[in-house]
PDB file of N, CA and C in Angstrom:
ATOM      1  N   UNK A   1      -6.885   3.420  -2.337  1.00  0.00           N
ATOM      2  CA  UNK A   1      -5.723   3.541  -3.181  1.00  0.00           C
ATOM      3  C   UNK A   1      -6.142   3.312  -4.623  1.00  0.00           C
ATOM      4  N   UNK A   2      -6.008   4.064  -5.396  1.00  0.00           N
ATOM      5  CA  UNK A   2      -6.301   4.176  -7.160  1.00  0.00           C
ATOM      6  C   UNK A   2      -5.024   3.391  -7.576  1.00  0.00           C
ATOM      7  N   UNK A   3      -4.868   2.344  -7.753  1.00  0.00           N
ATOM      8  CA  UNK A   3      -4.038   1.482  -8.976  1.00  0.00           C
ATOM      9  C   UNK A   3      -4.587   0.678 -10.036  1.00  0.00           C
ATOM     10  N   UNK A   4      -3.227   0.847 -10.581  1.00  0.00           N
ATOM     11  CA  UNK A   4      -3.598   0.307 -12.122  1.00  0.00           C
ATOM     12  C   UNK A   4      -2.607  -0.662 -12.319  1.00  0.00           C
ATOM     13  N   UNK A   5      -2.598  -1.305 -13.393  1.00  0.00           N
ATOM     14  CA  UNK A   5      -1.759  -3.044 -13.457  1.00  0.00           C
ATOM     15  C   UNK A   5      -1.815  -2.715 -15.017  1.00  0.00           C
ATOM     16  N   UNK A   6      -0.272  -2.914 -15.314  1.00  0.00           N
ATOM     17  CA  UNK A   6       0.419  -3.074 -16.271  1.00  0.00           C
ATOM     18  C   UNK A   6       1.158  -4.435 -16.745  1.00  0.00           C
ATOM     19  N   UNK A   7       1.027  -5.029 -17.429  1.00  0.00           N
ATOM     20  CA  UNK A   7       2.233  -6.487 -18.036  1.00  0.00           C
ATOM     21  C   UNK A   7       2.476  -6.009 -19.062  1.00  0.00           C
ATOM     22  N   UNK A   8       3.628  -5.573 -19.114  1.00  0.00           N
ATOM     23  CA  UNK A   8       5.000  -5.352 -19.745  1.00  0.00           C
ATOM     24  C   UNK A   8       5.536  -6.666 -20.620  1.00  0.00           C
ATOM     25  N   UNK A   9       5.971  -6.495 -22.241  1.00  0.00           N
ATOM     26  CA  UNK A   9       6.968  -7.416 -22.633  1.00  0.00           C
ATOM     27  C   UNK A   9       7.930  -6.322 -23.083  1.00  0.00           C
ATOM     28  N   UNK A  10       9.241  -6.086 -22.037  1.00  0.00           N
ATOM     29  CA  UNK A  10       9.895  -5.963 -22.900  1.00  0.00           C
ATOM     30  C   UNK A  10      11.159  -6.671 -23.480  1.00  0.00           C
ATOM     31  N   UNK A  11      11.607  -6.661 -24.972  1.00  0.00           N
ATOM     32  CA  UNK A  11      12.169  -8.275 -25.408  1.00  0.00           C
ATOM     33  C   UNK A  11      11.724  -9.548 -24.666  1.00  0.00           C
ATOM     34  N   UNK A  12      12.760 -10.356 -24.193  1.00  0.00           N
ATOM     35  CA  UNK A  12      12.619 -11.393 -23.172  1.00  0.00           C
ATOM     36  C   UNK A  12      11.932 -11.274 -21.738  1.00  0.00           C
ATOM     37  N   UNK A  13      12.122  -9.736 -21.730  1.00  0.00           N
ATOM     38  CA  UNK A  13      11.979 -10.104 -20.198  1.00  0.00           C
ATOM     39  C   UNK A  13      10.556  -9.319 -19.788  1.00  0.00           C
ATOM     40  N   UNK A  14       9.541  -9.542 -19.030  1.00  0.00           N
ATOM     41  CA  UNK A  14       8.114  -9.728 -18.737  1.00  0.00           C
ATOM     42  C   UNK A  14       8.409  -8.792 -17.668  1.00  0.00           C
ATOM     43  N   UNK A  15       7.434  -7.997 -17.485  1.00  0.00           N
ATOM     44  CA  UNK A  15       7.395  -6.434 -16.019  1.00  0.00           C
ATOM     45  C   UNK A  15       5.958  -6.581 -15.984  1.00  0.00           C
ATOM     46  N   UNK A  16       5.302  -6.811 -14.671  1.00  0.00           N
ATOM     47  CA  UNK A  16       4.225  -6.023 -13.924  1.00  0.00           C
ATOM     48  C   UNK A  16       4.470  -4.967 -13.290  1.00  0.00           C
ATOM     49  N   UNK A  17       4.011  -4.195 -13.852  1.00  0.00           N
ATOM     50  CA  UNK A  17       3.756  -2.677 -13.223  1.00  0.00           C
ATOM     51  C   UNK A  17       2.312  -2.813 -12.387  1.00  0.00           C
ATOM     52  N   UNK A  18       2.743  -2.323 -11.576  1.00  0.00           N
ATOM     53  CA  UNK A  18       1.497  -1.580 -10.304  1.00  0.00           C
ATOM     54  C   UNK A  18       1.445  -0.235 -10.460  1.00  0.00           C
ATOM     55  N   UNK A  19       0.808   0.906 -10.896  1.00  0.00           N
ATOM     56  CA  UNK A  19       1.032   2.335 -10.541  1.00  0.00           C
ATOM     57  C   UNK A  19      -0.073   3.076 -10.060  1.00  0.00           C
ATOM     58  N   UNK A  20      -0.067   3.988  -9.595  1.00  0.00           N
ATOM     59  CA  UNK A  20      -1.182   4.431  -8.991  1.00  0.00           C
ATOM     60  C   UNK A  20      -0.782   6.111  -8.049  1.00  0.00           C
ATOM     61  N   UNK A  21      -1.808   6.421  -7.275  1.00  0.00           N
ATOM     62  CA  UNK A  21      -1.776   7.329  -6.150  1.00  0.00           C
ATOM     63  C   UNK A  21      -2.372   5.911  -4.621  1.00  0.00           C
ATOM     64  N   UNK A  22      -0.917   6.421  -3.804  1.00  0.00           N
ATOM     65  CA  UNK A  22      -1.080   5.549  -2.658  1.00  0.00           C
ATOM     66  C   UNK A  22      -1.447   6.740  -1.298  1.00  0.00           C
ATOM     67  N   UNK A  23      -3.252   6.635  -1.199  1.00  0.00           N
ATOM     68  CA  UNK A  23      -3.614   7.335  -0.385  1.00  0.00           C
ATOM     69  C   UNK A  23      -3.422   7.333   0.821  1.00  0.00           C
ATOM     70  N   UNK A  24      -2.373   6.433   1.525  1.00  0.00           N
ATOM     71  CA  UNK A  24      -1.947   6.507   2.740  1.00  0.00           C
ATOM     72  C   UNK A  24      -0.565   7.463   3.158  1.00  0.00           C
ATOM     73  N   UNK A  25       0.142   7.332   1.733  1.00  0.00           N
ATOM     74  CA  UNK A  25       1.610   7.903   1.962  1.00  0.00           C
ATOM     75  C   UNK A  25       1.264   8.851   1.275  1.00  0.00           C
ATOM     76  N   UNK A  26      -0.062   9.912   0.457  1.00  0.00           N
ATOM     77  CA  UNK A  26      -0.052  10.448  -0.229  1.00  0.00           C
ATOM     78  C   UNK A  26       0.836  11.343  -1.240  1.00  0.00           C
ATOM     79  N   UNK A  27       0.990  10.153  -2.632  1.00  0.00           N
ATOM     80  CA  UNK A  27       2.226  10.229  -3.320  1.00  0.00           C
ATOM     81  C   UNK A  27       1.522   9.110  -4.175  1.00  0.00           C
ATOM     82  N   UNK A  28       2.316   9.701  -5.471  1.00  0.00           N
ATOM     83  CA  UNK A  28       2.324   8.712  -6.397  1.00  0.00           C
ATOM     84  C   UNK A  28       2.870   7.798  -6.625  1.00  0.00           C
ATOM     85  N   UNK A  29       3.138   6.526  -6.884  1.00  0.00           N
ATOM     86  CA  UNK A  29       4.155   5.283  -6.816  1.00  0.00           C
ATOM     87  C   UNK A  29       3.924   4.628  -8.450  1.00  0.00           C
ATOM     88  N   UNK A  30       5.448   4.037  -8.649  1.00  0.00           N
ATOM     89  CA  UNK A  30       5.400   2.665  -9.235  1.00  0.00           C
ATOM     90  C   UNK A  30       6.104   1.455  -8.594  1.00  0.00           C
ATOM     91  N   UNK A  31       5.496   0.587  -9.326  1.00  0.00           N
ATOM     92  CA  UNK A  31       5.843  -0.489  -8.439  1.00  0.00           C
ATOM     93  C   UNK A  31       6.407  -1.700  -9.411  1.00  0.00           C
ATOM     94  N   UNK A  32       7.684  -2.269  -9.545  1.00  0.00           N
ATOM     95  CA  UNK A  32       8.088  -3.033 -10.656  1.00  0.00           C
ATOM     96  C   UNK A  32       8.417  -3.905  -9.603  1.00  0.00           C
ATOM     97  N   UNK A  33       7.468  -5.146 -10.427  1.00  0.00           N
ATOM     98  CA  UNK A  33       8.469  -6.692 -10.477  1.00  0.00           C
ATOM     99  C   UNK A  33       8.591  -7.834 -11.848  1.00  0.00           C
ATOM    100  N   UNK A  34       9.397  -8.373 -11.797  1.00  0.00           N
ATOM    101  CA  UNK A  34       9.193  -9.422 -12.948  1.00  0.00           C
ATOM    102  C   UNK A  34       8.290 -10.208 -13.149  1.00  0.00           C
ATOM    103  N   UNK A  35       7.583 -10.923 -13.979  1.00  0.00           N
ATOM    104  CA  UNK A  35       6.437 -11.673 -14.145  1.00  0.00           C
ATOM    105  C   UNK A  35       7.043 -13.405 -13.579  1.00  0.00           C
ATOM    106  N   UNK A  36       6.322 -13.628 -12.866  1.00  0.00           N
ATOM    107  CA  UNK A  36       7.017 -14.917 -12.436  1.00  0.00           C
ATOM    108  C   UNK A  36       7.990 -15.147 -11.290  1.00  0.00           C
ATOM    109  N   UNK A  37       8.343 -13.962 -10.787  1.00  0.00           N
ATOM    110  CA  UNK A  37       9.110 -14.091  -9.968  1.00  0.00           C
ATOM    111  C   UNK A  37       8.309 -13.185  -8.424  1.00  0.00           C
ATOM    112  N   UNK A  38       8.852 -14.494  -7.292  1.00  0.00           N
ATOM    113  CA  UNK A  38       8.323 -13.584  -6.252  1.00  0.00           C
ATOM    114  C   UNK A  38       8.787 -12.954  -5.115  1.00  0.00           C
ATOM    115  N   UNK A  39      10.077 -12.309  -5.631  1.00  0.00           N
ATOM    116  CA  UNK A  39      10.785 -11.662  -4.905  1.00  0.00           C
ATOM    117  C   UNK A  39      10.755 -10.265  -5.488  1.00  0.00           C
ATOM    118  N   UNK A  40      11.662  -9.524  -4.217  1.00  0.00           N
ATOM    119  CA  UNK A  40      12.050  -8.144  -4.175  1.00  0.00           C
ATOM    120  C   UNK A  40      11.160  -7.012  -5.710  1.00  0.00           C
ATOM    121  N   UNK A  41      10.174  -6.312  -5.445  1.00  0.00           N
ATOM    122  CA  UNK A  41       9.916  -5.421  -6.349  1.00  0.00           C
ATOM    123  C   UNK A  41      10.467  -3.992  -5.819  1.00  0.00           C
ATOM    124  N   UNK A  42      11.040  -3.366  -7.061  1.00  0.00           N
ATOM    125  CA  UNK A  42      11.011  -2.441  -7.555  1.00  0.00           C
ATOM    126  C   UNK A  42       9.914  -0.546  -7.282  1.00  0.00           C
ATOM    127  N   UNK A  43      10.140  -0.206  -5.766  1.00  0.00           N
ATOM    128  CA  UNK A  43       8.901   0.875  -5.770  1.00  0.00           C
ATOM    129  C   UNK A  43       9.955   1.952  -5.643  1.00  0.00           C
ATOM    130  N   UNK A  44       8.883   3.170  -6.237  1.00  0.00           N
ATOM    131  CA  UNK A  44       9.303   4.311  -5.936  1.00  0.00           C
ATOM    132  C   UNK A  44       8.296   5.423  -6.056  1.00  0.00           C
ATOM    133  N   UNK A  45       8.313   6.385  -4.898  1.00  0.00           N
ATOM    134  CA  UNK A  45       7.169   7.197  -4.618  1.00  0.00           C
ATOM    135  C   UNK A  45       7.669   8.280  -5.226  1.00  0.00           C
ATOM    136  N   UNK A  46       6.853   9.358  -5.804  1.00  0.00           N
ATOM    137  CA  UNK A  46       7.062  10.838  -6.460  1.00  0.00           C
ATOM    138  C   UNK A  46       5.790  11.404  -5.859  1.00  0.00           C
ATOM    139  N   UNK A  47       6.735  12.703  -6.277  1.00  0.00           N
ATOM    140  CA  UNK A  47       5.670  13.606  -4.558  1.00  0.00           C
ATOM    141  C   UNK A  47       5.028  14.561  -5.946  1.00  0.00           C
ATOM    142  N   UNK A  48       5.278  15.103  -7.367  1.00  0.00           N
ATOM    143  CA  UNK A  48       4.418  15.610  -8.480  1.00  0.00           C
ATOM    144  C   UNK A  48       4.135  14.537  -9.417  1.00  0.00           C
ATOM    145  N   UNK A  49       2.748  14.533  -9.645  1.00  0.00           N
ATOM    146  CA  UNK A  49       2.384  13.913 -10.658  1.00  0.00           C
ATOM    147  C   UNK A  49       3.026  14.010 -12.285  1.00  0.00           C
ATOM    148  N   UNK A  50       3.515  14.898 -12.689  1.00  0.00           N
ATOM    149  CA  UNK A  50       4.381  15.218 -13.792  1.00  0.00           C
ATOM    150  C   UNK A  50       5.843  13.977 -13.583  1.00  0.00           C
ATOM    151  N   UNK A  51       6.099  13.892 -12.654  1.00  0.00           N
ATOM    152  CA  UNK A  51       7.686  13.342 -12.630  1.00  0.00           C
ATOM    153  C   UNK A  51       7.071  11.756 -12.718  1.00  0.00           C
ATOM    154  N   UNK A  52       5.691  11.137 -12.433  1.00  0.00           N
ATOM    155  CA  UNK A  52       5.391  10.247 -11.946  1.00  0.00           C
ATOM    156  C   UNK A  52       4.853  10.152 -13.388  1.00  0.00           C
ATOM    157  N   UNK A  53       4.159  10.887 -14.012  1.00  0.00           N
ATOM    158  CA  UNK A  53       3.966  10.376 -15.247  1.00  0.00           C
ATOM    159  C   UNK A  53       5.131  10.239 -16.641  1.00  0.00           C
ATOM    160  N   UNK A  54       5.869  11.184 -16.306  1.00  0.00           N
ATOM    161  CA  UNK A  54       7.308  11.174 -17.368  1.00  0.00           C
ATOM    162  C   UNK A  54       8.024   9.509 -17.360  1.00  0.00           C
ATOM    163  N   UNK A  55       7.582   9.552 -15.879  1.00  0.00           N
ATOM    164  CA  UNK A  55       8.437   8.445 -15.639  1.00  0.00           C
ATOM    165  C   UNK A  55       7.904   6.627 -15.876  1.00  0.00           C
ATOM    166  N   UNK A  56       6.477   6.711 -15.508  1.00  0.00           N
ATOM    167  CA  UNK A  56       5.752   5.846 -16.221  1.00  0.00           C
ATOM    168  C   UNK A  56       5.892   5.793 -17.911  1.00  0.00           C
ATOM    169  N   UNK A  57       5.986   6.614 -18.372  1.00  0.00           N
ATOM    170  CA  UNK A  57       5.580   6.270 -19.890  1.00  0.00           C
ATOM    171  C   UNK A  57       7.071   5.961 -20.562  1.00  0.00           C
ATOM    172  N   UNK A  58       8.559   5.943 -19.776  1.00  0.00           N
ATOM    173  CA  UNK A  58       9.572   5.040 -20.198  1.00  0.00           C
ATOM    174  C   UNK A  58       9.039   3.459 -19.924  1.00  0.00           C
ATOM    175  N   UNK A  59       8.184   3.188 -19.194  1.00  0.00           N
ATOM    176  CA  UNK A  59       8.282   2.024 -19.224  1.00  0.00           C
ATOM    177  C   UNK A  59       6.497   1.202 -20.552  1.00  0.00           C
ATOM    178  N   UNK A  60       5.721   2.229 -20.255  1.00  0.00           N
ATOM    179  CA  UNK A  60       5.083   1.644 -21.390  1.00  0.00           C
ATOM    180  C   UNK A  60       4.853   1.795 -22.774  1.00  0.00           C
ATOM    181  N   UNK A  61       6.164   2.743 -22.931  1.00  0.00           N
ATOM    182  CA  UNK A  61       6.539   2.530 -24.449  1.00  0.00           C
ATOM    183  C   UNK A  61       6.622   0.939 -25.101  1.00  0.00           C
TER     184      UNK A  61
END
C-alpha cells in the first residue's frame, strides 16, 4: 500500500491525513482523523485518481 501522512492545521483544529493507493481494495483513499483523538476516522475510497486528487488538495490548501 503507497501512503502518505499529512498534519493539517487548520485554524484550531489539527487533521492527520493518511492518503494513498490501497492495493488491496484497489482504489484510492483518504483517510481523516483529528490529531489527538482516537476515535472514528474519516475514509473514503475513489475509484479515478483525478477525483482523488481534486479532492485531496481541498484539504492541503
Amino acid at each position: 500500500m503507497s501512503t502518505f501522512f499529512e498534519n493539517i492545521n487548520k485554524n484550531s483544529v489539527q487533521l492527520d491525513v493518511l492518503h494513498g493507493w490501497d492495493v488491496n481494495a484497489k482504489a484510492w483513499y483518504i483517510d481523516i482523523k483529528m490529531t489527538g483523538f482516537s476515535g472514528s476516522n474519516i475514509r473514503e475510497l475513489f475509484t479515478s485518481e483525478k477525483n482523488y486528487k481534486n479532492t485531496l488538495k481541498n484539504f492541503l490548501v
